[in-house]
C-alpha atoms as a PDB file:
ATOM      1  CA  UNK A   1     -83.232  51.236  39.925  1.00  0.00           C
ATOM      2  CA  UNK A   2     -81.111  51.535  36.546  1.00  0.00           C
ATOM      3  CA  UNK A   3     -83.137  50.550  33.867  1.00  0.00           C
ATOM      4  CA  UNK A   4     -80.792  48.259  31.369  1.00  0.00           C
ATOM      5  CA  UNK A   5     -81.928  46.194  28.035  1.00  0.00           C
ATOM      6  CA  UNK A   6     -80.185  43.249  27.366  1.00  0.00           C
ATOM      7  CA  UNK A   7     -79.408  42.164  23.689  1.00  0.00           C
ATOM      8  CA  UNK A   8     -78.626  38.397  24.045  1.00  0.00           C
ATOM      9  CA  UNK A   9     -80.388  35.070  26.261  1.00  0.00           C
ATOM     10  CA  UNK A  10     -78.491  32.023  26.056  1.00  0.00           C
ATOM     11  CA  UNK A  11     -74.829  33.201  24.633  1.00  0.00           C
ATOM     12  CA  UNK A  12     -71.772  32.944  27.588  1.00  0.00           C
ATOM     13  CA  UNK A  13     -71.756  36.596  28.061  1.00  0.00           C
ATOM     14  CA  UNK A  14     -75.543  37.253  28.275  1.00  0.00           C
ATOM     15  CA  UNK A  15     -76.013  34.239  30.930  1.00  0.00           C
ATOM     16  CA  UNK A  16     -72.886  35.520  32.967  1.00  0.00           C
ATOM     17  CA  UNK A  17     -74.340  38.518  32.783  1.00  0.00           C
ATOM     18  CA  UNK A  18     -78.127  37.716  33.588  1.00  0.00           C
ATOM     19  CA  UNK A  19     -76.441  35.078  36.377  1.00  0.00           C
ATOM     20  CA  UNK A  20     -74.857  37.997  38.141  1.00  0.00           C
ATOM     21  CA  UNK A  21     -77.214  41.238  37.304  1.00  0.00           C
ATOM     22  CA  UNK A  22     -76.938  43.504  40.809  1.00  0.00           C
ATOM     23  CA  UNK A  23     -79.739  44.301  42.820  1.00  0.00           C
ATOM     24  CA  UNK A  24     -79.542  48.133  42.212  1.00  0.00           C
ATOM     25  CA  UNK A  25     -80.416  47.102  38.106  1.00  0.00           C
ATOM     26  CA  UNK A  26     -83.749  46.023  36.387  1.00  0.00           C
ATOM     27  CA  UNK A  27     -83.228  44.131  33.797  1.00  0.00           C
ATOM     28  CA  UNK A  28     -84.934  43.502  30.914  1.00  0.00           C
ATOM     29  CA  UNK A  29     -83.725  40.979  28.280  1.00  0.00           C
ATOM     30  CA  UNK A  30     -84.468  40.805  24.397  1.00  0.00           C
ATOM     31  CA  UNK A  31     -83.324  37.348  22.712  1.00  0.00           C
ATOM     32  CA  UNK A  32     -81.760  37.860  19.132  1.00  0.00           C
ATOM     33  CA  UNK A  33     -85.004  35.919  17.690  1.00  0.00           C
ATOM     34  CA  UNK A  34     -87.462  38.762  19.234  1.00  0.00           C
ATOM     35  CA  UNK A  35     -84.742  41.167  17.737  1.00  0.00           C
ATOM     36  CA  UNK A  36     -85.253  40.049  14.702  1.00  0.00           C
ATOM     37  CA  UNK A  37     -88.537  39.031  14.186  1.00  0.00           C
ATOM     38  CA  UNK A  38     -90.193  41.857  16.058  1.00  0.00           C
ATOM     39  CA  UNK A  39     -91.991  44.586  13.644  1.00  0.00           C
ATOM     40  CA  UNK A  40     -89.699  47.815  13.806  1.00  0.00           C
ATOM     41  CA  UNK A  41     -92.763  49.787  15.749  1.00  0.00           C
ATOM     42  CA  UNK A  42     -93.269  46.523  18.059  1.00  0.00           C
ATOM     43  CA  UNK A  43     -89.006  47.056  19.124  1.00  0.00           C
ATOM     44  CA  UNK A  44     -89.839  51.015  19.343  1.00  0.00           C
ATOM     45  CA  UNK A  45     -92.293  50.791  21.762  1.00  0.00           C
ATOM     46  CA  UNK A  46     -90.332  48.555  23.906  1.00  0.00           C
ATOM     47  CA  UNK A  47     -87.594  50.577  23.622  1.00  0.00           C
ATOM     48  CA  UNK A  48     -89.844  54.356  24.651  1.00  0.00           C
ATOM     49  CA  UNK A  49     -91.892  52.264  26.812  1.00  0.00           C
ATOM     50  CA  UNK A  50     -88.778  50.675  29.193  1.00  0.00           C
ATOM     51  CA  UNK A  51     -86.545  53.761  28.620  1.00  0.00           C
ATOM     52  CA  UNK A  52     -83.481  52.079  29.460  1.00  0.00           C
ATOM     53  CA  UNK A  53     -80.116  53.918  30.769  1.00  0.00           C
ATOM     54  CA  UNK A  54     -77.778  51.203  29.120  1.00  0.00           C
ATOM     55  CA  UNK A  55     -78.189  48.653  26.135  1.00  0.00           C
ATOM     56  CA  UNK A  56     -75.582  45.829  26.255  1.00  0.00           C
ATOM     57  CA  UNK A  57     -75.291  44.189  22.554  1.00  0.00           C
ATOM     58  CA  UNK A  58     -74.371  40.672  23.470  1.00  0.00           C
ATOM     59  CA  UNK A  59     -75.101  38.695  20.477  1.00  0.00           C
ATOM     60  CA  UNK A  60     -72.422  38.532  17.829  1.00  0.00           C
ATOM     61  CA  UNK A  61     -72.139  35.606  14.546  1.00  0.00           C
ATOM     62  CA  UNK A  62     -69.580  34.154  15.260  1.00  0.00           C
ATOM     63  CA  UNK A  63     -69.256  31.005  13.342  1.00  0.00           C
ATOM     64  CA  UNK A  64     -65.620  32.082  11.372  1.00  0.00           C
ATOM     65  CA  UNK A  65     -65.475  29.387   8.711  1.00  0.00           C
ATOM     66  CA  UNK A  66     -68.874  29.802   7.760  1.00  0.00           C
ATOM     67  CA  UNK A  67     -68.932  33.886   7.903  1.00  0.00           C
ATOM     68  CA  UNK A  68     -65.970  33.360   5.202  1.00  0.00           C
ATOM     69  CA  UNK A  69     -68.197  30.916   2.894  1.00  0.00           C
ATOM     70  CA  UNK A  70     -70.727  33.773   3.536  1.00  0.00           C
ATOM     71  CA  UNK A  71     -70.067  36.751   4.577  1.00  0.00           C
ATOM     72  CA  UNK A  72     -73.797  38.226   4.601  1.00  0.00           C
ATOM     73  CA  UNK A  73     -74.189  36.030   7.640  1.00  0.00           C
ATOM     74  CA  UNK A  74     -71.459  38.080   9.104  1.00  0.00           C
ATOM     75  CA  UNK A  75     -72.338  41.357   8.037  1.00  0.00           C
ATOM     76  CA  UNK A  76     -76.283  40.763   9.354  1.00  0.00           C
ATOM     77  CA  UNK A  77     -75.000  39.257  12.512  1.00  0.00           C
ATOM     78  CA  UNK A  78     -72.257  41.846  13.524  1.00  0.00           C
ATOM     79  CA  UNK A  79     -73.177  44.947  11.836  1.00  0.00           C
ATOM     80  CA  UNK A  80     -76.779  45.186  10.237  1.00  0.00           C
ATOM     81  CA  UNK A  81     -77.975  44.043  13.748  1.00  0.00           C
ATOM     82  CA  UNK A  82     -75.860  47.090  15.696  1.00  0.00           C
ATOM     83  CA  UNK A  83     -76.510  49.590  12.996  1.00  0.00           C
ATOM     84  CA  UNK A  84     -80.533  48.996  14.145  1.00  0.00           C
ATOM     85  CA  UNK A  85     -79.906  48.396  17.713  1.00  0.00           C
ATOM     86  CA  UNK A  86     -77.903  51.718  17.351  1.00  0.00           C
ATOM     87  CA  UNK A  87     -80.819  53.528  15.978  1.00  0.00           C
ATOM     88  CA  UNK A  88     -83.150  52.234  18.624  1.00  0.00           C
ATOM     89  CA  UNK A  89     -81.035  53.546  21.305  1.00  0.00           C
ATOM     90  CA  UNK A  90     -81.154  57.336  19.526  1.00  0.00           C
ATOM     91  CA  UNK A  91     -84.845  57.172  20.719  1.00  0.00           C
ATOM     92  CA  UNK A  92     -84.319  56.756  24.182  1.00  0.00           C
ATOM     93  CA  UNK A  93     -81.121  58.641  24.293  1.00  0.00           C
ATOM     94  CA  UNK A  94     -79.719  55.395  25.954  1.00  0.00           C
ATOM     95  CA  UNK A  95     -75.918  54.774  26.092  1.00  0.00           C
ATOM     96  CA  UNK A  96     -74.838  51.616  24.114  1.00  0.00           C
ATOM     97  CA  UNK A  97     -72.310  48.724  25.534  1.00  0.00           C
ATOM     98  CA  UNK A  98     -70.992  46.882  22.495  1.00  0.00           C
ATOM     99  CA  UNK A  99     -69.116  43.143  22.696  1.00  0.00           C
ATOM    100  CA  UNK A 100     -66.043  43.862  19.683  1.00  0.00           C
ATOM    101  CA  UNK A 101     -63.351  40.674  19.060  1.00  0.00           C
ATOM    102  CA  UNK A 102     -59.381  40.570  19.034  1.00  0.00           C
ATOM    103  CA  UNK A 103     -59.964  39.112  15.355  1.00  0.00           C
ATOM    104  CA  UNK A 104     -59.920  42.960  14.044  1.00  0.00           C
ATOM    105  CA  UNK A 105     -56.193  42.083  14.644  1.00  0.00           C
ATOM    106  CA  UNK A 106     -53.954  40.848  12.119  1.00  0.00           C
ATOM    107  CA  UNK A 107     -51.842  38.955  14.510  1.00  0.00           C
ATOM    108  CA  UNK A 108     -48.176  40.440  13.468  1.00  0.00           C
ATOM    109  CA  UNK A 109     -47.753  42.169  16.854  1.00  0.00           C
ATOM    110  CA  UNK A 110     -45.644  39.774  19.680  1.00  0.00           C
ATOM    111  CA  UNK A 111     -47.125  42.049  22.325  1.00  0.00           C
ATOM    112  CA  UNK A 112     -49.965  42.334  23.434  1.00  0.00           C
ATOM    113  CA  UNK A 113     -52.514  44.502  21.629  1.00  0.00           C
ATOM    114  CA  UNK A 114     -53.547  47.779  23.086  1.00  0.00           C
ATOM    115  CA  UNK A 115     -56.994  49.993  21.936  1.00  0.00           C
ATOM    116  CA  UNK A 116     -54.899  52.351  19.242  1.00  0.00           C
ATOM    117  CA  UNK A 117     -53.062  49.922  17.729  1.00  0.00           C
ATOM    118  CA  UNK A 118     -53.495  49.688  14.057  1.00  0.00           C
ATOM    119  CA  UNK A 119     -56.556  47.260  13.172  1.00  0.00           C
ATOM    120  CA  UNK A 120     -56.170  44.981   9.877  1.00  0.00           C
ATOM    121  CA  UNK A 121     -59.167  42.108  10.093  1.00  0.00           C
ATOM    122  CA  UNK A 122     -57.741  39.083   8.464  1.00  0.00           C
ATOM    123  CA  UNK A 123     -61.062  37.314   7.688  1.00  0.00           C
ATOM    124  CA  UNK A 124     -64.913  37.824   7.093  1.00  0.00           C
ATOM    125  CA  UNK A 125     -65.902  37.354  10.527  1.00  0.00           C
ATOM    126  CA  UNK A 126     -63.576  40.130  11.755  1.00  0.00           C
ATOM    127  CA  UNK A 127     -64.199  42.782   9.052  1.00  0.00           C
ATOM    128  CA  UNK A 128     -67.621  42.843  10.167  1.00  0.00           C
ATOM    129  CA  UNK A 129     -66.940  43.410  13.631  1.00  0.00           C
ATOM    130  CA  UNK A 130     -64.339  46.255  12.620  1.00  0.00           C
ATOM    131  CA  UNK A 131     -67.230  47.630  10.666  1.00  0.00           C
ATOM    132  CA  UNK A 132     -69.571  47.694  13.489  1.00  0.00           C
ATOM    133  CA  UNK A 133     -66.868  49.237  15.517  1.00  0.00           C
ATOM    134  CA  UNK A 134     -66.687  51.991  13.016  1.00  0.00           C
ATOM    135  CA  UNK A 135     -70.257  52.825  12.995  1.00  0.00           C
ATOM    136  CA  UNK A 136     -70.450  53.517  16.874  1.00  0.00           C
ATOM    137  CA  UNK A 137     -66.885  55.337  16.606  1.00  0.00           C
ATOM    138  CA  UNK A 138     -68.945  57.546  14.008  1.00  0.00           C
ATOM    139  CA  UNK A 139     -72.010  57.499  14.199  1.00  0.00           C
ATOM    140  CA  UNK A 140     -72.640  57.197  18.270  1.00  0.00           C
ATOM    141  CA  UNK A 141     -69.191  58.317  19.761  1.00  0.00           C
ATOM    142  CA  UNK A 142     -70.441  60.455  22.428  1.00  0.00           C
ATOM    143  CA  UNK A 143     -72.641  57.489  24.031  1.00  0.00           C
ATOM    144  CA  UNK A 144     -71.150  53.735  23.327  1.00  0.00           C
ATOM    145  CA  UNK A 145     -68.592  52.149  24.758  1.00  0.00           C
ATOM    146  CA  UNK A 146     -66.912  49.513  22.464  1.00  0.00           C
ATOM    147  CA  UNK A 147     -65.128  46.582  24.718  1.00  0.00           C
ATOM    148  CA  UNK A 148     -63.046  43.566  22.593  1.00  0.00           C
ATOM    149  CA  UNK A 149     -62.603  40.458  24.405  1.00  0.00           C
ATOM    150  CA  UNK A 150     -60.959  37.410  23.513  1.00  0.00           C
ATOM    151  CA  UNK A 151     -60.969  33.410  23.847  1.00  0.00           C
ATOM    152  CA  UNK A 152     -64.558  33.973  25.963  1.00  0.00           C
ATOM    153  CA  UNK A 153     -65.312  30.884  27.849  1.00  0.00           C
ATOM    154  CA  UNK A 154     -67.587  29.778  30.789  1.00  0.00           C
ATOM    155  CA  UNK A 155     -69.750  27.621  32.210  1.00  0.00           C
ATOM    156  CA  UNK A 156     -72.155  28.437  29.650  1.00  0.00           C
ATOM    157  CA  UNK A 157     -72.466  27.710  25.828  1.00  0.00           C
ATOM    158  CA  UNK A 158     -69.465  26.307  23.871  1.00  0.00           C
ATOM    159  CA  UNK A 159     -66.238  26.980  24.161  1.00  0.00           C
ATOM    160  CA  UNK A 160     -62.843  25.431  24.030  1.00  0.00           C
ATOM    161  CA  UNK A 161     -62.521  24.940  28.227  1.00  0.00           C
ATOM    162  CA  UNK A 162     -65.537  22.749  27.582  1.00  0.00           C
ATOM    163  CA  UNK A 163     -64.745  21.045  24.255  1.00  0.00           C
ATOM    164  CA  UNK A 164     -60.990  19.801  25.859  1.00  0.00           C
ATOM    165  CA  UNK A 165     -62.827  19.048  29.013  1.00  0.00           C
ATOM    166  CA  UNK A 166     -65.006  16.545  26.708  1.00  0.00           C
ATOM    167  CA  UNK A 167     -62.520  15.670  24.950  1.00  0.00           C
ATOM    168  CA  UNK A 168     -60.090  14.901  27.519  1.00  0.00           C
ATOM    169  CA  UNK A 169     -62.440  12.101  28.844  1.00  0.00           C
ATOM    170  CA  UNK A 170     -61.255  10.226  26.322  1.00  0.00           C
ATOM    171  CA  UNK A 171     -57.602   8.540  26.767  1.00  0.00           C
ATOM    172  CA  UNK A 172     -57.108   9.013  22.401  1.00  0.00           C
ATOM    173  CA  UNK A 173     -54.328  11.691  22.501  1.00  0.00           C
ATOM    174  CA  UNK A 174     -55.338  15.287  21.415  1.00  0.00           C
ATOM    175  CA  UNK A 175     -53.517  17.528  18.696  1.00  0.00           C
ATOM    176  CA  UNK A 176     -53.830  21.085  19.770  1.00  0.00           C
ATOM    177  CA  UNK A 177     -52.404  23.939  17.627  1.00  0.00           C
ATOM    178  CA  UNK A 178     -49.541  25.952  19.054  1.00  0.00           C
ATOM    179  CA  UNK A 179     -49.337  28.450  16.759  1.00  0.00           C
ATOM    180  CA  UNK A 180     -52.393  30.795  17.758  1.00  0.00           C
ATOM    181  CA  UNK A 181     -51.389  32.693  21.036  1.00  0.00           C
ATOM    182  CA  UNK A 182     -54.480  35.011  22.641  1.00  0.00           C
ATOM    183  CA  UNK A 183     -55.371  36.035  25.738  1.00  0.00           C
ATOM    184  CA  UNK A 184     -57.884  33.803  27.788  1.00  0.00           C
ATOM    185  CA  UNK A 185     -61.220  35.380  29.312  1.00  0.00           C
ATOM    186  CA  UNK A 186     -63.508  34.072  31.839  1.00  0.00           C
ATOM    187  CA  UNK A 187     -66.974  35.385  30.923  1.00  0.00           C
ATOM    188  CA  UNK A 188     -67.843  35.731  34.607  1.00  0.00           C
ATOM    189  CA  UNK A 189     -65.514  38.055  34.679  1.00  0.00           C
ATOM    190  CA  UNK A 190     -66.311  40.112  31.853  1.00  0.00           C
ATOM    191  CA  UNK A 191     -69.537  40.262  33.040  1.00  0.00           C
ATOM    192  CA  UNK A 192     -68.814  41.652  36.568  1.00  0.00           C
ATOM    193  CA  UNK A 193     -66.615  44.302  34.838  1.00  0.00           C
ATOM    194  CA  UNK A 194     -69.384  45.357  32.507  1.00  0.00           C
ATOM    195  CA  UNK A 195     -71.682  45.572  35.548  1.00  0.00           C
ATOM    196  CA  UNK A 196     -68.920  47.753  37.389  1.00  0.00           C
ATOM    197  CA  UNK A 197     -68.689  49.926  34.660  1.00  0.00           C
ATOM    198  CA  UNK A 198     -72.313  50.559  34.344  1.00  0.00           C
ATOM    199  CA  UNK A 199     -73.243  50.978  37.981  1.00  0.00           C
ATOM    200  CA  UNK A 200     -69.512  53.394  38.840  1.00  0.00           C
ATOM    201  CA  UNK A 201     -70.591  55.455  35.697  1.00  0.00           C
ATOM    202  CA  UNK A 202     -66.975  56.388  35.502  1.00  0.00           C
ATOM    203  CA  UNK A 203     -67.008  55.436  31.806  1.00  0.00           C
ATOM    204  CA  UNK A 204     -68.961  57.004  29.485  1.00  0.00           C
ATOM    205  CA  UNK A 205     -67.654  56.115  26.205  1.00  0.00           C
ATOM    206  CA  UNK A 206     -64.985  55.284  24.618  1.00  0.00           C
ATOM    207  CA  UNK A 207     -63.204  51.211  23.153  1.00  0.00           C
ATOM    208  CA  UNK A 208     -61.669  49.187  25.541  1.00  0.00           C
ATOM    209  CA  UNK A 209     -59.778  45.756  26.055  1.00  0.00           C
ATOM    210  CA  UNK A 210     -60.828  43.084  28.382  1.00  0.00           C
ATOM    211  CA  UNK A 211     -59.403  39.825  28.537  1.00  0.00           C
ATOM    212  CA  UNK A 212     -57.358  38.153  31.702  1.00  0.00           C
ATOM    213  CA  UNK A 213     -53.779  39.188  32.230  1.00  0.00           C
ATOM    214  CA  UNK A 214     -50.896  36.917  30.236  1.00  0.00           C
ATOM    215  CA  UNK A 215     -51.433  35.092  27.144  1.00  0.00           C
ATOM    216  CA  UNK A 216     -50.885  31.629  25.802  1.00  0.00           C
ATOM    217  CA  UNK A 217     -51.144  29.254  22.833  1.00  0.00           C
ATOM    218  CA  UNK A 218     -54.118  27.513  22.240  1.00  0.00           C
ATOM    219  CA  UNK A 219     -51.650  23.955  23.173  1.00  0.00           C
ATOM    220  CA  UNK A 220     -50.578  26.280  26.536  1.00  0.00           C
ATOM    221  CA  UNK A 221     -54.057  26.948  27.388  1.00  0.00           C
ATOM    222  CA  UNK A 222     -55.317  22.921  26.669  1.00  0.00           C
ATOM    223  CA  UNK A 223     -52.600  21.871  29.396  1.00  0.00           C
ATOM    224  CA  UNK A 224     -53.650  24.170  31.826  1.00  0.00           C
ATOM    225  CA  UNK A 225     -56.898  22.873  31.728  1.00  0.00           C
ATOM    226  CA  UNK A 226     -56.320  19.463  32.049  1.00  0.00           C
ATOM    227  CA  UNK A 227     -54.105  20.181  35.114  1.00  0.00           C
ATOM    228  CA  UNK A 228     -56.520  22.204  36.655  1.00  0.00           C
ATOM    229  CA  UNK A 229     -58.825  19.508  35.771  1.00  0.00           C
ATOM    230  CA  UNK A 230     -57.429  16.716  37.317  1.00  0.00           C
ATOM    231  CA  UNK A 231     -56.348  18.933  40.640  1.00  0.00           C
ATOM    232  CA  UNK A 232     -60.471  19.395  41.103  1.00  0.00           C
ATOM    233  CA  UNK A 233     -61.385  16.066  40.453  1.00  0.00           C
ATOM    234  CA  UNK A 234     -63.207  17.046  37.270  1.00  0.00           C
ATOM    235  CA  UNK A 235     -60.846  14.603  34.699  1.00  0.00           C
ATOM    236  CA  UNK A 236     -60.131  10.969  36.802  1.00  0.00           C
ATOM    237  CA  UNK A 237     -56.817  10.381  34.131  1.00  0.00           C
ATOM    238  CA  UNK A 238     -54.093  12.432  32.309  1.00  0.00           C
ATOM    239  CA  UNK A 239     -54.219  12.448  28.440  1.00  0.00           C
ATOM    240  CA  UNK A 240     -51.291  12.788  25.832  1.00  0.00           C
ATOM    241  CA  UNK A 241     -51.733  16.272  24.461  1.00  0.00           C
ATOM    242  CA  UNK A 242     -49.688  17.049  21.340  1.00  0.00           C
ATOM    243  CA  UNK A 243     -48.321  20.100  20.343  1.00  0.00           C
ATOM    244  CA  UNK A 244     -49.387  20.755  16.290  1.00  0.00           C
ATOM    245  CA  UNK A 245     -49.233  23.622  13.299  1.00  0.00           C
ATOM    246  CA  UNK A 246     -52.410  25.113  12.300  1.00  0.00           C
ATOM    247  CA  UNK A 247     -51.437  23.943   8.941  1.00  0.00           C
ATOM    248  CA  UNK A 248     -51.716  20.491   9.919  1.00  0.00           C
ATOM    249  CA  UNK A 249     -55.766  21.337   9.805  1.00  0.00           C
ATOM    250  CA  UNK A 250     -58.052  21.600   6.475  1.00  0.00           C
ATOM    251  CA  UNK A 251     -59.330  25.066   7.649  1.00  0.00           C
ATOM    252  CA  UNK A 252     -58.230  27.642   5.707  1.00  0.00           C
ATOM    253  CA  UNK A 253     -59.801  30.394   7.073  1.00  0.00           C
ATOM    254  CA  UNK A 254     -57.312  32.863   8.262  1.00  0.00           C
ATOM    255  CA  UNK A 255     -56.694  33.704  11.675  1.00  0.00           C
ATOM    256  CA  UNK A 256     -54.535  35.889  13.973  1.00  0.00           C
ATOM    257  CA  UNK A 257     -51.473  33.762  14.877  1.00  0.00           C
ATOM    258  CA  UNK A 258     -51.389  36.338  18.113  1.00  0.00           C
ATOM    259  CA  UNK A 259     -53.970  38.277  19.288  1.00  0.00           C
ATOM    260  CA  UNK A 260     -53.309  38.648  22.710  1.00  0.00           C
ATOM    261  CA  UNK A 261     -55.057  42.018  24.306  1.00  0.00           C
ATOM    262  CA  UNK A 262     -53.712  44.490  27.017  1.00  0.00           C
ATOM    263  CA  UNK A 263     -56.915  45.353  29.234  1.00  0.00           C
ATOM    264  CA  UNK A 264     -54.215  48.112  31.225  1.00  0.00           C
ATOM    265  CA  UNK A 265     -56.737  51.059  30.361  1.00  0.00           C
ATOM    266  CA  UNK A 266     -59.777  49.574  31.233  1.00  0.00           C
ATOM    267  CA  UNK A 267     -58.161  48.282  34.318  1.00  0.00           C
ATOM    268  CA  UNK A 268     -57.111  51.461  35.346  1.00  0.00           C
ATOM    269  CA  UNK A 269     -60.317  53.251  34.842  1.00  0.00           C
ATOM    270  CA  UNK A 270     -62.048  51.009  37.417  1.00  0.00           C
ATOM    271  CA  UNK A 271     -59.463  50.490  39.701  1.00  0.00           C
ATOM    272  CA  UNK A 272     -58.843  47.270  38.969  1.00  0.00           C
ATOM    273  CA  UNK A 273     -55.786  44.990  39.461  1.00  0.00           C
ATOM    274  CA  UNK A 274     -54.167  42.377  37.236  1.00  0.00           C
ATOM    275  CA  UNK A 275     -55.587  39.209  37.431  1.00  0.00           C
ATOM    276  CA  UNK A 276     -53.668  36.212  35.425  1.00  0.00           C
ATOM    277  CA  UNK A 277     -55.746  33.799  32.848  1.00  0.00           C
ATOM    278  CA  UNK A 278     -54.519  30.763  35.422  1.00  0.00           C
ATOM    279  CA  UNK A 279     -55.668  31.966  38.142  1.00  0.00           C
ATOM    280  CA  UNK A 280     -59.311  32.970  36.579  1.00  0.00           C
ATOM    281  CA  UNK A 281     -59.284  29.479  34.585  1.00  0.00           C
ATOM    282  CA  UNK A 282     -58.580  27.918  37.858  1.00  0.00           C
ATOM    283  CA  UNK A 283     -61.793  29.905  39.275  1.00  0.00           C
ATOM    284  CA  UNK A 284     -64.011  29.289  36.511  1.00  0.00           C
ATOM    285  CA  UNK A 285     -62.996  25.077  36.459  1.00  0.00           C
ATOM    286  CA  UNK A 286     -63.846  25.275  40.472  1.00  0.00           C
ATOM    287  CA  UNK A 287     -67.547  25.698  39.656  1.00  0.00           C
ATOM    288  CA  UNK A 288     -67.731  22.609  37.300  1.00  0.00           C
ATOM    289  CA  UNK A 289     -69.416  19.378  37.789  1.00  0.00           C
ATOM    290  CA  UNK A 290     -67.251  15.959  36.682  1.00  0.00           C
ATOM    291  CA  UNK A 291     -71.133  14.703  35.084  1.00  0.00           C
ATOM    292  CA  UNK A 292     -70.931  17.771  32.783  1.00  0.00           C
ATOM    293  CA  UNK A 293     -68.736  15.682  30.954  1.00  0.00           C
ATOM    294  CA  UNK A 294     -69.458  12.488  31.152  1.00  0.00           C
END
């Protein structure tokens, strides 16, 4: 049995990735409260006393607006918390899986992004990340493996599938920005990759891109779903959806306008085909229930 330690309880990723854990991997999971309020000698002993093989860090703050009102929020979140869960994995010599963000992007590209591509965070929440990024990339090259993702969503947690699908109950017509294009991901998915990787052992370090193949606006993605939606039986009418600037919003925090990510290498590595957002959206929508929303 592979021994892994999983940072993270109730987030999409962590429950995706508890929901699907193989049979060849113990797992033992470590909410971000015990994290944090553990004494440091309390979190060494669990760490020498489990001895895990892998650490997955799948917590992250990632409220933007507020990380930009305060950015200590951010920086404790996203890089105070890896810079210790870094150092506790030095102990056991144990290789560290890191969740990064497309938000280290400053959105100029119109293709999508690949790993070496020049990284320019626009806001507080993604400066943080970059700088947690930086710290593995220095400090822990040899055994982490970095992975960004983008637009995350499941069955799990919030997310924007699950705020339109509410929403969309509702026959008031929806404004949905258009001006925002990223790259969907199905948690689900994520998850089984990260589980590939860490069974195959082809991949011993290095930063990666994960997200599903194509990209989208955010207006793009909002159809889809109520398509999908009402092809499964999960919406029982059609809603106006509008097509709006960001602008037209009082946030002000900045954001990528596209951050869509190329997962090619990561793909490769594992042998892994291209898989389009629609057709994982259309997965993920399949395992719904209509009295989620209701």
């Amino acid at each position: 049995m592979m021994k892994v330690l999983l940072l993270g309880q109730s987030g999409q990723l962590a429950s995706e990735l508890r929901a699907s854990v193989p049979s060849s991997v113990e797992l033992k999971v470590l909410s971000y409260t015990d994290f944090c309020t553990l004494a440091e000698t309390e979190l060494k002993q669990l760490f020498i006393s489990f001895s895990p093989v892998w650490v997955i860090n799948a917590v992250a703050y990632n409220q933007v607006d507020q990380a930009e009102i305060n950015p200590e929020l951010a920086m404790a979140g996203n890089f105070y918390l890896l810079q210790k869960l870094q150092r506790l994995c030095v102990l056991t010599q144990s290789k560290l899986l890191h969740i990064s963000t497309d938000y280290v992007f400053d959105g100029v590209a119109n293709t999508p992004y690949k790993e070496l591509d020049r990284v320019q965070p626009l806001n507080e929440y993604g400066k943080s990340k970059r700088a947690a990024e930086l710290w593995l990339l220095q400090e822990y090259l040899e055994s982490s493996v970095i992975i960004r993702t983008s637009w995350l969503y499941s069955f799990y947690g919030a997310n924007f599938v699950k705020t339109m699908l509410r929403l969309l109950q509702s026959k008031t017509p929806l404004n949905v920005v258009q001006d925002q294009i990223g790259s969907p991901c199905w948690a689900h998915g994520l998850a089984e990759v990260i589980w590939l990787l860490i069974i195959q052992q082809k991949i011993k370090q290095g930063l990666y891109h994960w997200a599903d193949t194509g990209f989208c606006s955010r207006y793009e993605f909002a159809l889809e779903i109520q398509s999908l939606a009402l092809e499964l039986g999960l919406l029982s009418h059609k809603a106006e959806i509008f097509a709006v600037s960001s602008a037209l919003f009082s946030n002000t925090t900045p954001r990528p306008a596209f951050s869509a990510l190329d997962s090619t290498l990561l793909r490769d590595k594992l042998s892994l085909g291209q898989v389009s957002w629609q057709l994982q959206l259309a997965k993920a929508l399949s395992l719904f229930s209509p009295a989620q929303f209701n």
